[in-house]
ModelCIF file with pLDDT and N, C-alpha, C, O atoms, coordinates in Angstrom:
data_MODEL
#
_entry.id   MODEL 
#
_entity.id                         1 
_entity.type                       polymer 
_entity.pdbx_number_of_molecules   1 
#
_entity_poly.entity_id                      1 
_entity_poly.type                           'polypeptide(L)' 
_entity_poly.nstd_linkage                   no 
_entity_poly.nstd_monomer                   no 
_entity_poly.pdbx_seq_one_letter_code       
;(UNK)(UNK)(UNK)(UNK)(UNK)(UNK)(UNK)(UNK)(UNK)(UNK)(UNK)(UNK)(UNK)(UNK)(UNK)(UNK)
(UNK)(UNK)(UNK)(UNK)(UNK)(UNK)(UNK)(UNK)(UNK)(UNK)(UNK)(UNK)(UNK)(UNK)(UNK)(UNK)
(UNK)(UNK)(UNK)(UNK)(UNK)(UNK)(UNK)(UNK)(UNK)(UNK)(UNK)(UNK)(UNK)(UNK)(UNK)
;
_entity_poly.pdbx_seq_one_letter_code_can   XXXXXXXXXXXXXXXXXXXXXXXXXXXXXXXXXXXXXXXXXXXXXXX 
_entity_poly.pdbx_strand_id                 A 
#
loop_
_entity_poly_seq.entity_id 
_entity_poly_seq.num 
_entity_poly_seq.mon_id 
_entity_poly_seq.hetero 
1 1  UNK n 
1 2  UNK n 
1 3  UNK n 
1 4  UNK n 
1 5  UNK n 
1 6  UNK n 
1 7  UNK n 
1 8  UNK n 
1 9  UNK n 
1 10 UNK n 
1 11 UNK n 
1 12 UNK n 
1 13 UNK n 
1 14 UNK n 
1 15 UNK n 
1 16 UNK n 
1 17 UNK n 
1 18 UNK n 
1 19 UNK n 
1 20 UNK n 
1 21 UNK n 
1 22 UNK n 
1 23 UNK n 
1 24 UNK n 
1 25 UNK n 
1 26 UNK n 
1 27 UNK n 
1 28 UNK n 
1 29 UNK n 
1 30 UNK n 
1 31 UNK n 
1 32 UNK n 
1 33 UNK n 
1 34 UNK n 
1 35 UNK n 
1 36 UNK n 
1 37 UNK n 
1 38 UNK n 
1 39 UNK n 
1 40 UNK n 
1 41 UNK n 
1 42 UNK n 
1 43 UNK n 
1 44 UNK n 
1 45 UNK n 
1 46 UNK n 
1 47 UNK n 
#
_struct_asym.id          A 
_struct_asym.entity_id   1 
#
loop_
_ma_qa_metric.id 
_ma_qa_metric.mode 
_ma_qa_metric.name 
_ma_qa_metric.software_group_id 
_ma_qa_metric.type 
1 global pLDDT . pLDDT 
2 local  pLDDT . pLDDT 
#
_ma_qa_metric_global.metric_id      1 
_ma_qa_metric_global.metric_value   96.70 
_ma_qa_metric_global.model_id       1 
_ma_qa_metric_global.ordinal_id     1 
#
loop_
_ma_qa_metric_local.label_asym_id 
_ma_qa_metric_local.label_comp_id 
_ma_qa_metric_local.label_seq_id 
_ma_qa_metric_local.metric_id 
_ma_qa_metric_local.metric_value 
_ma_qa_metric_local.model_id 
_ma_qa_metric_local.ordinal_id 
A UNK 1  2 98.00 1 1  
A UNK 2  2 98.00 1 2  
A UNK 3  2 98.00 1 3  
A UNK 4  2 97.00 1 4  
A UNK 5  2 97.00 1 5  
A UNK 6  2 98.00 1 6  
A UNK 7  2 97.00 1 7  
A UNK 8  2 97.00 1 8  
A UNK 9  2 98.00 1 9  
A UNK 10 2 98.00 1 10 
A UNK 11 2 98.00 1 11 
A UNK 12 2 98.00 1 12 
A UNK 13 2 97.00 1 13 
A UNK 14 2 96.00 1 14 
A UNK 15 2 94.00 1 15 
A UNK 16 2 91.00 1 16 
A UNK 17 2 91.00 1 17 
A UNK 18 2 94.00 1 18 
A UNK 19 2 94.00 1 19 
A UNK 20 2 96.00 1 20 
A UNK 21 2 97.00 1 21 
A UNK 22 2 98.00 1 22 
A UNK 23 2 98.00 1 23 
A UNK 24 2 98.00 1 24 
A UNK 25 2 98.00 1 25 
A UNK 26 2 98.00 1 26 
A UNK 27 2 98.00 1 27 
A UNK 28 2 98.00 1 28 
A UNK 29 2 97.00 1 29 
A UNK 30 2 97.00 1 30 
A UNK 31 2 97.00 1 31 
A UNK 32 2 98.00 1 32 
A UNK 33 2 98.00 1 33 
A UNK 34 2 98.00 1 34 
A UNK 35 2 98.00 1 35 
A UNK 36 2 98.00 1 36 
A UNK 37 2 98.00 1 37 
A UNK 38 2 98.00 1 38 
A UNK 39 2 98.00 1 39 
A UNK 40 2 97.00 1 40 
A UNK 41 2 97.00 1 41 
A UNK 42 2 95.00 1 42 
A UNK 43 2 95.00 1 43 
A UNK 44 2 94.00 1 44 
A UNK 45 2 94.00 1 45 
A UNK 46 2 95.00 1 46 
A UNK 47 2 95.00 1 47 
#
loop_
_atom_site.group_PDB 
_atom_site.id 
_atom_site.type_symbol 
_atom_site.label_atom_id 
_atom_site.label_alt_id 
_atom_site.label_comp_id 
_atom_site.label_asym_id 
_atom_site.label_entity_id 
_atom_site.label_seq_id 
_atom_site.pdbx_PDB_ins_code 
_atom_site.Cartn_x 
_atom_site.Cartn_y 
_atom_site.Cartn_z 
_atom_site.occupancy 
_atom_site.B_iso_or_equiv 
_atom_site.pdbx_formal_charge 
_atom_site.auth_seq_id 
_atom_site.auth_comp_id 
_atom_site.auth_asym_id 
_atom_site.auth_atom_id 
_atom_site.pdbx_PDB_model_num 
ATOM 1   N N  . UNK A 1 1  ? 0.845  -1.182  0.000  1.00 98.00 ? 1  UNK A N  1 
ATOM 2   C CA . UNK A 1 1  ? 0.000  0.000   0.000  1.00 98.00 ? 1  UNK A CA 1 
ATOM 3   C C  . UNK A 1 1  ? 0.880  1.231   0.000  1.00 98.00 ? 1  UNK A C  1 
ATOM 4   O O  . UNK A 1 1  ? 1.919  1.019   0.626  1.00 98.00 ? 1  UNK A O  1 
ATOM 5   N N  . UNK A 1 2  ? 0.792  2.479   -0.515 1.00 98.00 ? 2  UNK A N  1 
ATOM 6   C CA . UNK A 1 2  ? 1.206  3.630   -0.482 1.00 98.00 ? 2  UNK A CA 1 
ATOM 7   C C  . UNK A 1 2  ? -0.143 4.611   -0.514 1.00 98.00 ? 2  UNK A C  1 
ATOM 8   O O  . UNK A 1 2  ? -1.324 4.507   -0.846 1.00 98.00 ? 2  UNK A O  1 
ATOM 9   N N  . UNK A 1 3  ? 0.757  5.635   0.039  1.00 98.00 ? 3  UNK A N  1 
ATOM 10  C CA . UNK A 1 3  ? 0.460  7.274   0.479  1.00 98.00 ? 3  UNK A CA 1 
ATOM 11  C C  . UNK A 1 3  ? -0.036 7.282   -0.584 1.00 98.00 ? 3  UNK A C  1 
ATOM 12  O O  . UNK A 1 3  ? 0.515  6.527   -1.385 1.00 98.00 ? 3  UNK A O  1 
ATOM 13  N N  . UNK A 1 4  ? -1.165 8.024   -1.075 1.00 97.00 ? 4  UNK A N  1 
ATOM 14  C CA . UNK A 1 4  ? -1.542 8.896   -2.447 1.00 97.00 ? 4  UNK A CA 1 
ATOM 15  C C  . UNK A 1 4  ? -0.160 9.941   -2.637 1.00 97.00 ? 4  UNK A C  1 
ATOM 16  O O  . UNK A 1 4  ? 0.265  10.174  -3.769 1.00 97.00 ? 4  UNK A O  1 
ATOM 17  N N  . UNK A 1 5  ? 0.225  10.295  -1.905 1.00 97.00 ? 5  UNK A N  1 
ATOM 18  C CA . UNK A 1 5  ? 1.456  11.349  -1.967 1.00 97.00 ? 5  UNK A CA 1 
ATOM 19  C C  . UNK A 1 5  ? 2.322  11.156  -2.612 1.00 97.00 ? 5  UNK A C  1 
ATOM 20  O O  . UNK A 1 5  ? 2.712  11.918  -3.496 1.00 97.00 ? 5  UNK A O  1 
ATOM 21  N N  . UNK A 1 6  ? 2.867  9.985   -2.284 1.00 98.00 ? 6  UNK A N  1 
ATOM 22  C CA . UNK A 1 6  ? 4.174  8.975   -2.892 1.00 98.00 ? 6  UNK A CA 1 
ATOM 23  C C  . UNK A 1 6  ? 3.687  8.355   -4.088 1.00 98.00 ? 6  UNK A C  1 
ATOM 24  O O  . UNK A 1 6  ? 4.487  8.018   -4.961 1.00 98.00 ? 6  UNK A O  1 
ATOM 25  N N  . UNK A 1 7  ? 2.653  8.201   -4.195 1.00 97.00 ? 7  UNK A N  1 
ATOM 26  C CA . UNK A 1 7  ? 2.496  6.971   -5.733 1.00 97.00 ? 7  UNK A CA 1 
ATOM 27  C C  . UNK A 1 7  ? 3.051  7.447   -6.594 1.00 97.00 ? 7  UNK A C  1 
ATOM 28  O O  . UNK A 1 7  ? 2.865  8.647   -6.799 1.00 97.00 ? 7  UNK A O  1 
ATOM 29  N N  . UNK A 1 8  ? 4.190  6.499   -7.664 1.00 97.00 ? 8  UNK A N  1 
ATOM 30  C CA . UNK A 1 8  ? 4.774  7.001   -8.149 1.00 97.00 ? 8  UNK A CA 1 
ATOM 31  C C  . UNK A 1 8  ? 6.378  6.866   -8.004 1.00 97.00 ? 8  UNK A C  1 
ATOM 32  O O  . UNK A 1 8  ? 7.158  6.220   -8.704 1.00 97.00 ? 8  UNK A O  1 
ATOM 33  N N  . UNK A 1 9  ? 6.616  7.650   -6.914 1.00 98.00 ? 9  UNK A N  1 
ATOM 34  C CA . UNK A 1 9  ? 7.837  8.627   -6.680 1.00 98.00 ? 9  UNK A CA 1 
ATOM 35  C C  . UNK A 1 9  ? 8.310  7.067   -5.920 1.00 98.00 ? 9  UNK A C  1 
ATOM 36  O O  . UNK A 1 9  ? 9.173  6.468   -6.563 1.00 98.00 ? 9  UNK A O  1 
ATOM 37  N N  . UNK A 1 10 ? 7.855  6.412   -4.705 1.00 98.00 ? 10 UNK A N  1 
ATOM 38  C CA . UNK A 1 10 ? 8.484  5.654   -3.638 1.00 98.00 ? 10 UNK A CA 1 
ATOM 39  C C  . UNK A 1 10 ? 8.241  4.352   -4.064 1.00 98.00 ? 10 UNK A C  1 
ATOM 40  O O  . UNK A 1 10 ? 7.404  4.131   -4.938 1.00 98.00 ? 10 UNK A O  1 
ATOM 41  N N  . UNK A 1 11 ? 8.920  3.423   -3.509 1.00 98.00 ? 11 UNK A N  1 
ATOM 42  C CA . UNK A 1 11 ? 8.905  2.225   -3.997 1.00 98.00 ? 11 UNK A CA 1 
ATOM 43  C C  . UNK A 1 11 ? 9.602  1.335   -2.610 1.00 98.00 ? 11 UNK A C  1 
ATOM 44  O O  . UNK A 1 11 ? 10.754 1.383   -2.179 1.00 98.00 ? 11 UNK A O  1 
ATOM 45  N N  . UNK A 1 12 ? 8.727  0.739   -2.251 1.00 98.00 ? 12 UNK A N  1 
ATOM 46  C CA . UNK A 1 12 ? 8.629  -0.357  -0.720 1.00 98.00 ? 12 UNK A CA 1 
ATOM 47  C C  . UNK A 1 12 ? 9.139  -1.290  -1.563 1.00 98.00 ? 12 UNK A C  1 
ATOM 48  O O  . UNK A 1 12 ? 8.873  -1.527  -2.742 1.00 98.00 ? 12 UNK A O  1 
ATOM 49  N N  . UNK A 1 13 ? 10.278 -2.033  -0.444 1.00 97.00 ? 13 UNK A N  1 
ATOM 50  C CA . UNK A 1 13 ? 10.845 -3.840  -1.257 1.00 97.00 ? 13 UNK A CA 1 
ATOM 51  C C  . UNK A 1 13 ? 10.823 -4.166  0.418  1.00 97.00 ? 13 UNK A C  1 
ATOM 52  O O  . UNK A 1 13 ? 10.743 -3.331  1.319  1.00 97.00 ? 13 UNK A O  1 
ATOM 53  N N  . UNK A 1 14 ? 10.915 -5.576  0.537  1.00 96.00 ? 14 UNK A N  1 
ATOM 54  C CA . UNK A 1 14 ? 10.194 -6.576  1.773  1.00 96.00 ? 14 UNK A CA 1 
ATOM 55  C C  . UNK A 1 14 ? 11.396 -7.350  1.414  1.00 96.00 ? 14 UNK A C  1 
ATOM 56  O O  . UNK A 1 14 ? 11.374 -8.049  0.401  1.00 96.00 ? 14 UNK A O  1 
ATOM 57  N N  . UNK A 1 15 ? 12.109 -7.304  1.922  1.00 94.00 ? 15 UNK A N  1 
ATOM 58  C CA . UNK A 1 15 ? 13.480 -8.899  2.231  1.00 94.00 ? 15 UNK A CA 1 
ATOM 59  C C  . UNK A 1 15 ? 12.754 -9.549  3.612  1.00 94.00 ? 15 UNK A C  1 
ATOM 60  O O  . UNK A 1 15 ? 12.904 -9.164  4.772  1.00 94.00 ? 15 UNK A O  1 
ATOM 61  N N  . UNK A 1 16 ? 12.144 -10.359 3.247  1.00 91.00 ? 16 UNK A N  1 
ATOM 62  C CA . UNK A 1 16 ? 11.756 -11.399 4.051  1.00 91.00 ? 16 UNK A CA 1 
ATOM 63  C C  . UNK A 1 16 ? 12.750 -12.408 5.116  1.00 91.00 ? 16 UNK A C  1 
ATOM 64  O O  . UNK A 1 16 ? 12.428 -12.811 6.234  1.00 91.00 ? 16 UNK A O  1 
ATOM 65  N N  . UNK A 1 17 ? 14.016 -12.657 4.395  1.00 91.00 ? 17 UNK A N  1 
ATOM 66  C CA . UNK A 1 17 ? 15.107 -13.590 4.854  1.00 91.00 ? 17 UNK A CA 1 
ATOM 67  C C  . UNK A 1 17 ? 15.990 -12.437 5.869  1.00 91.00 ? 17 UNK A C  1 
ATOM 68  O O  . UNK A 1 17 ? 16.707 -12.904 6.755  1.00 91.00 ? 17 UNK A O  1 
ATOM 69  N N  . UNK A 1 18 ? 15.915 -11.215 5.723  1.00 94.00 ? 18 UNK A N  1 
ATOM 70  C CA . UNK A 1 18 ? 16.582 -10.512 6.497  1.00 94.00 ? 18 UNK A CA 1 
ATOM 71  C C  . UNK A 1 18 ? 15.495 -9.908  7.611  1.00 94.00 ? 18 UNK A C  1 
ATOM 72  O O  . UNK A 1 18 ? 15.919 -9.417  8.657  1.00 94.00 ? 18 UNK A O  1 
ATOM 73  N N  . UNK A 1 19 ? 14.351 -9.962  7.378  1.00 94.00 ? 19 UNK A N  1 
ATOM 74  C CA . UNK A 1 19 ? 13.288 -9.294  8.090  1.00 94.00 ? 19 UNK A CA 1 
ATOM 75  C C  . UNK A 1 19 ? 13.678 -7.912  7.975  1.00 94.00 ? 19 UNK A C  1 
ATOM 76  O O  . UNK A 1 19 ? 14.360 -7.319  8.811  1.00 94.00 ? 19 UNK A O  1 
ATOM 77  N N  . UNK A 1 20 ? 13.135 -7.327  6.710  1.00 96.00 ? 20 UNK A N  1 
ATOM 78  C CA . UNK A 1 20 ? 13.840 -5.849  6.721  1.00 96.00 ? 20 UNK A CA 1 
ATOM 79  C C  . UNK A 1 20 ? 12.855 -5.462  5.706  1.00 96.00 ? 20 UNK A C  1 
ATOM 80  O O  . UNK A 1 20 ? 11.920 -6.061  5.176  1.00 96.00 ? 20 UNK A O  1 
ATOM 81  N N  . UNK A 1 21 ? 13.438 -4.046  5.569  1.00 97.00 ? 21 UNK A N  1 
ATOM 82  C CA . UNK A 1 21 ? 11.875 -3.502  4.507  1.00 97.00 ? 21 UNK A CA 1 
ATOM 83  C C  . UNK A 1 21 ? 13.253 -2.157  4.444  1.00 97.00 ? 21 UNK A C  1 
ATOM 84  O O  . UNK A 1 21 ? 14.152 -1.812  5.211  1.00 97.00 ? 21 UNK A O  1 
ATOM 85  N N  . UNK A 1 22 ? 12.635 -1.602  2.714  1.00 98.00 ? 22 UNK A N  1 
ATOM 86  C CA . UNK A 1 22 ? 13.522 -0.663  2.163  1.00 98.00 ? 22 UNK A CA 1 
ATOM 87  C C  . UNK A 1 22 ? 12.296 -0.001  1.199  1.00 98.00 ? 22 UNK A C  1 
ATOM 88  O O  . UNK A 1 22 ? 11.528 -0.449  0.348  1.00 98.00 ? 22 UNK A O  1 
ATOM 89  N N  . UNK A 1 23 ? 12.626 1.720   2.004  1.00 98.00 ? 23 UNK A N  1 
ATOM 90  C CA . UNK A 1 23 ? 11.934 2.636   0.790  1.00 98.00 ? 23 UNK A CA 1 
ATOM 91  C C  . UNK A 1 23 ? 13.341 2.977   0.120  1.00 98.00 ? 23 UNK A C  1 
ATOM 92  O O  . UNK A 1 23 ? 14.490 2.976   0.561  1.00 98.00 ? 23 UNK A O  1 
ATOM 93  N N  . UNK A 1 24 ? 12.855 3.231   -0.968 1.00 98.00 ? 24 UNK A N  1 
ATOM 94  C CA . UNK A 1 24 ? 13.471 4.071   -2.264 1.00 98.00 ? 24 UNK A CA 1 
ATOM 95  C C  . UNK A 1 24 ? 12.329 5.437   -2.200 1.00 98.00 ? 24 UNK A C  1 
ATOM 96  O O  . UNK A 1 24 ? 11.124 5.654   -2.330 1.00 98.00 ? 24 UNK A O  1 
ATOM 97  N N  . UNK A 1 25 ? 13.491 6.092   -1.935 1.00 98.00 ? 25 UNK A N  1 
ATOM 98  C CA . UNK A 1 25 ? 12.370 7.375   -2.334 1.00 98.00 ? 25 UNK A CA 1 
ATOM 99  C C  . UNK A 1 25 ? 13.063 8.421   -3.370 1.00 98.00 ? 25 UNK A C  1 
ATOM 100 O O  . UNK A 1 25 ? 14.180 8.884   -3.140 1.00 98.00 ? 25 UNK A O  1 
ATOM 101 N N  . UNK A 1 26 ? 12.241 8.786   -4.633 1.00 98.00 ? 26 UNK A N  1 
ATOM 102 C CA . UNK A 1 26 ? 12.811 9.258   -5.550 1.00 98.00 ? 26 UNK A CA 1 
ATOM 103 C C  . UNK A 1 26 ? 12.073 10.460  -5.752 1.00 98.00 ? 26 UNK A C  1 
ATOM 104 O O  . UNK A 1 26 ? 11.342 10.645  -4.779 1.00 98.00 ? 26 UNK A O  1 
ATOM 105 N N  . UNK A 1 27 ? 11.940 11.528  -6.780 1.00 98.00 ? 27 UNK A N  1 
ATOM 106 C CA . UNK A 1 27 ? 11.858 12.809  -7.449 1.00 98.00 ? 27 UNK A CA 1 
ATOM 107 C C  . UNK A 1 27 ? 11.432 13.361  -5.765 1.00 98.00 ? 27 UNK A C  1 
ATOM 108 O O  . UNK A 1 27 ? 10.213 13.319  -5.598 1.00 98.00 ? 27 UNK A O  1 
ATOM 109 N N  . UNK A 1 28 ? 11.953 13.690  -4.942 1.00 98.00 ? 28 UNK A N  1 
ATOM 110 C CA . UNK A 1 28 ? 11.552 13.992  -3.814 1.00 98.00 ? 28 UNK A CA 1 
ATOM 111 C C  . UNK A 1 28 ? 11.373 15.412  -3.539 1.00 98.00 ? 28 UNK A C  1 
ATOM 112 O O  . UNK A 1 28 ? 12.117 16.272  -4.010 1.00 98.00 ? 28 UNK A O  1 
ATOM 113 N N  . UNK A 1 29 ? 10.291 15.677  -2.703 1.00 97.00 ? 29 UNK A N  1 
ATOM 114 C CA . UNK A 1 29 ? 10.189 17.383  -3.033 1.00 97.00 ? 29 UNK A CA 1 
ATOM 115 C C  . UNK A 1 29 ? 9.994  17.768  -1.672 1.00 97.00 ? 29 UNK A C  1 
ATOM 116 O O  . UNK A 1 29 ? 10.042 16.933  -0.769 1.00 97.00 ? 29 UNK A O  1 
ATOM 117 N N  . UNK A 1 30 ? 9.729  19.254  -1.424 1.00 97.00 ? 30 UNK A N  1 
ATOM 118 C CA . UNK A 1 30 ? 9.737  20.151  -0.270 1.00 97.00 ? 30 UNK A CA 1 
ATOM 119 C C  . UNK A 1 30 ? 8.895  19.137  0.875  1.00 97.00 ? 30 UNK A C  1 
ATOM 120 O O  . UNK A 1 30 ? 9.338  18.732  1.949  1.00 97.00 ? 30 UNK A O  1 
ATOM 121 N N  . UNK A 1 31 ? 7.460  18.858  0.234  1.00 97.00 ? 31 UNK A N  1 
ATOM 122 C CA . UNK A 1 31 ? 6.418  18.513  1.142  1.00 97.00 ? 31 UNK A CA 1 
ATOM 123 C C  . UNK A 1 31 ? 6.730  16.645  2.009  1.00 97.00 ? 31 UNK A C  1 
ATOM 124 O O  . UNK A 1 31 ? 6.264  16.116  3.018  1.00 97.00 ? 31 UNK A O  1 
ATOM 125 N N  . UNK A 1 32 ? 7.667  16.218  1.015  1.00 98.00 ? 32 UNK A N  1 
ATOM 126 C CA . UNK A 1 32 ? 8.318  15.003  2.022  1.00 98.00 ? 32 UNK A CA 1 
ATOM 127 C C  . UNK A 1 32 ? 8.853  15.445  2.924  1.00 98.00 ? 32 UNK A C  1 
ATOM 128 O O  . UNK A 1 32 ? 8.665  14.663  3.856  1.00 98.00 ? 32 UNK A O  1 
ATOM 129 N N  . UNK A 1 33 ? 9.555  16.428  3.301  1.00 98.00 ? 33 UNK A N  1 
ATOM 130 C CA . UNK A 1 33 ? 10.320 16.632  4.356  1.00 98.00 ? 33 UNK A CA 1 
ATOM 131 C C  . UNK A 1 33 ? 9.627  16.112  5.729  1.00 98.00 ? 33 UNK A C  1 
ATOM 132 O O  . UNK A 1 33 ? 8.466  16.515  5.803  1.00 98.00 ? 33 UNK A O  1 
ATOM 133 N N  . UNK A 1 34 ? 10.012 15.363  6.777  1.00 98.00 ? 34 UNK A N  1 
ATOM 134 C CA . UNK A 1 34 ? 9.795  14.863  7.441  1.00 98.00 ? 34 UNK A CA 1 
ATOM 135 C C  . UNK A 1 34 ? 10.336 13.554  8.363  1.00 98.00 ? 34 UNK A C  1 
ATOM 136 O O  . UNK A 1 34 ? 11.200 12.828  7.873  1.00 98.00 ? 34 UNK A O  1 
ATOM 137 N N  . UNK A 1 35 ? 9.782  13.262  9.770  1.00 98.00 ? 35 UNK A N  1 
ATOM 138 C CA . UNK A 1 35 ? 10.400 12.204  10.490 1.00 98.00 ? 35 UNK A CA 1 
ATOM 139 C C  . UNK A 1 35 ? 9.787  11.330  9.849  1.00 98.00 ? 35 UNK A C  1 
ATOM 140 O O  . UNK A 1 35 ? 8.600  11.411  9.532  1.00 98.00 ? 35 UNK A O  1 
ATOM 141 N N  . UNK A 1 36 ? 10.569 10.370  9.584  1.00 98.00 ? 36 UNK A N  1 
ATOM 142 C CA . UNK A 1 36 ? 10.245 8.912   9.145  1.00 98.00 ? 36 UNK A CA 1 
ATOM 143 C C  . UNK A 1 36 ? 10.035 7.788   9.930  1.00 98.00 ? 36 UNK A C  1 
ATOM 144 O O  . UNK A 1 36 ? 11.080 7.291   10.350 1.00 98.00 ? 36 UNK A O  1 
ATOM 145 N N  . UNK A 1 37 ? 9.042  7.251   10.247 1.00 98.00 ? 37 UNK A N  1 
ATOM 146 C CA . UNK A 1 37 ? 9.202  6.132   11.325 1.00 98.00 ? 37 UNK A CA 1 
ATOM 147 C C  . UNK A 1 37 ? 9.195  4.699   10.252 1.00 98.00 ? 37 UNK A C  1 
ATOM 148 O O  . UNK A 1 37 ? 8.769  4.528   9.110  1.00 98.00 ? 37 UNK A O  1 
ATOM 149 N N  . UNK A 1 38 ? 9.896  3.794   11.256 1.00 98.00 ? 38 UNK A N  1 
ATOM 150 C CA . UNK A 1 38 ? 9.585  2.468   10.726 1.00 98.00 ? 38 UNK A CA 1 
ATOM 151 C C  . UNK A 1 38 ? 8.338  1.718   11.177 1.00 98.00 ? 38 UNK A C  1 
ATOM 152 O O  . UNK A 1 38 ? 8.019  1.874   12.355 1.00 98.00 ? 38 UNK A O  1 
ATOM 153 N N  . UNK A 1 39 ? 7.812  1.163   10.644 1.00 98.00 ? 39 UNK A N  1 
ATOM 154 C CA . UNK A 1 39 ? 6.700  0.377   11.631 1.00 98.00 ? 39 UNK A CA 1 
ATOM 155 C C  . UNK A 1 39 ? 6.111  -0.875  11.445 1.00 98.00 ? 39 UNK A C  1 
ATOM 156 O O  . UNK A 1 39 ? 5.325  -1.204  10.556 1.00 98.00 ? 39 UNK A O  1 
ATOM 157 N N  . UNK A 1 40 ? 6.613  -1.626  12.473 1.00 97.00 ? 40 UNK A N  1 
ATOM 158 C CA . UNK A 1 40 ? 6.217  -3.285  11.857 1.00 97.00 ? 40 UNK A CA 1 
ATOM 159 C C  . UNK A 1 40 ? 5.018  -3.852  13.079 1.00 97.00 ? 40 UNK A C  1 
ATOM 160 O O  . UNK A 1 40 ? 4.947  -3.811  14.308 1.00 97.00 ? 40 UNK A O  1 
ATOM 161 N N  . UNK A 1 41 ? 4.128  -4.406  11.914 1.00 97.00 ? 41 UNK A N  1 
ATOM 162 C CA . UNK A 1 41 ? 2.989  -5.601  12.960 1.00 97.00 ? 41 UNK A CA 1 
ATOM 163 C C  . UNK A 1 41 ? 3.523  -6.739  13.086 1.00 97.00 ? 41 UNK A C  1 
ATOM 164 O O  . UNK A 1 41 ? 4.098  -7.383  12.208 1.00 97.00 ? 41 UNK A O  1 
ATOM 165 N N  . UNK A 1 42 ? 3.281  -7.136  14.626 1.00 95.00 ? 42 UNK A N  1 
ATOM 166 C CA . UNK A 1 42 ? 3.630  -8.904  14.496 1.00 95.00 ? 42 UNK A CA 1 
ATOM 167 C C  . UNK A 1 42 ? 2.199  -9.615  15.267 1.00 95.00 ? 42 UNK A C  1 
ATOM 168 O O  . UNK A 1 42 ? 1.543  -9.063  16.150 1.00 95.00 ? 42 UNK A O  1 
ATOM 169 N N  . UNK A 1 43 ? 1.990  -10.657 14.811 1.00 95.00 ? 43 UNK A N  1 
ATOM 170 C CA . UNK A 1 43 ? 0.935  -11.405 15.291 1.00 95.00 ? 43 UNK A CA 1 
ATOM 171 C C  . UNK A 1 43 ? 1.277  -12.410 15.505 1.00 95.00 ? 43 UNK A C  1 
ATOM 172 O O  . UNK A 1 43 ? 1.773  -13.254 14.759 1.00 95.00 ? 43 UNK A O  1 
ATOM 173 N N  . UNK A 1 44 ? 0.927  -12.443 17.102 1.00 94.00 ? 44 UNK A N  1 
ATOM 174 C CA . UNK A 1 44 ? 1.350  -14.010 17.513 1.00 94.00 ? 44 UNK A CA 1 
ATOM 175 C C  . UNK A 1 44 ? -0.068 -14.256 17.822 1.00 94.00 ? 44 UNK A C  1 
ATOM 176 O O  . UNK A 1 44 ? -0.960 -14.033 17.004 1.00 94.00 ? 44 UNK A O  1 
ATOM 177 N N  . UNK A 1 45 ? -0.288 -14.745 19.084 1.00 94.00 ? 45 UNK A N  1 
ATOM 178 C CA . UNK A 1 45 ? -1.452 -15.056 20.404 1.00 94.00 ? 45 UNK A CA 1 
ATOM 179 C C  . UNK A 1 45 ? -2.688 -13.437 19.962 1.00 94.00 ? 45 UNK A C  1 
ATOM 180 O O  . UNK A 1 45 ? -3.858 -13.446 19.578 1.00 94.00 ? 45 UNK A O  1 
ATOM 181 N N  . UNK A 1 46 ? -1.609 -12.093 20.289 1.00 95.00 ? 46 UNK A N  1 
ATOM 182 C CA . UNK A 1 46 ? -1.919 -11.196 20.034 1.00 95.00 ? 46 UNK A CA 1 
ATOM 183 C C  . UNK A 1 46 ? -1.525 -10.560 19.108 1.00 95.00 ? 46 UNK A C  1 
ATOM 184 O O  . UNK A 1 46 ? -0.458 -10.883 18.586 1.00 95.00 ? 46 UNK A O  1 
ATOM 185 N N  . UNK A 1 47 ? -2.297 -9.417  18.605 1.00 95.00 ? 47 UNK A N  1 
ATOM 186 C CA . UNK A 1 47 ? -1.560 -8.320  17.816 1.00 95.00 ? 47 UNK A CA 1 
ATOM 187 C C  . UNK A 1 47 ? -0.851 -7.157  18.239 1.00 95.00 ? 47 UNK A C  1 
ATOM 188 O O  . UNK A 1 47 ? -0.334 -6.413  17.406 1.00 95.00 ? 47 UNK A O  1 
#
């Protein structure tokens, strides 16, 4: 899923074997500026 903002421009990849996740963020402009968080769900028992 992506931002309406980003479509386009960013591009999410999922390495599964490393448990890792990578934006590419490209033609990047004023209004990206910002903190970036990472954020992962895990589901065990709970969420």
């Amino acid at each position: 899923r992506y931002g309406d903002s980003v479509k386009g421009r960013f591009t999410l990849s999922r390495d599964n074997a490393k448990n890792a996740v990578y934006l590419q963020m490209n033609s990047l402009e004023f209004d990206d500026t910002a903190v970036y968080y990472c954020y992962v769900q895990q589901k065990l028992a709970f969420e």
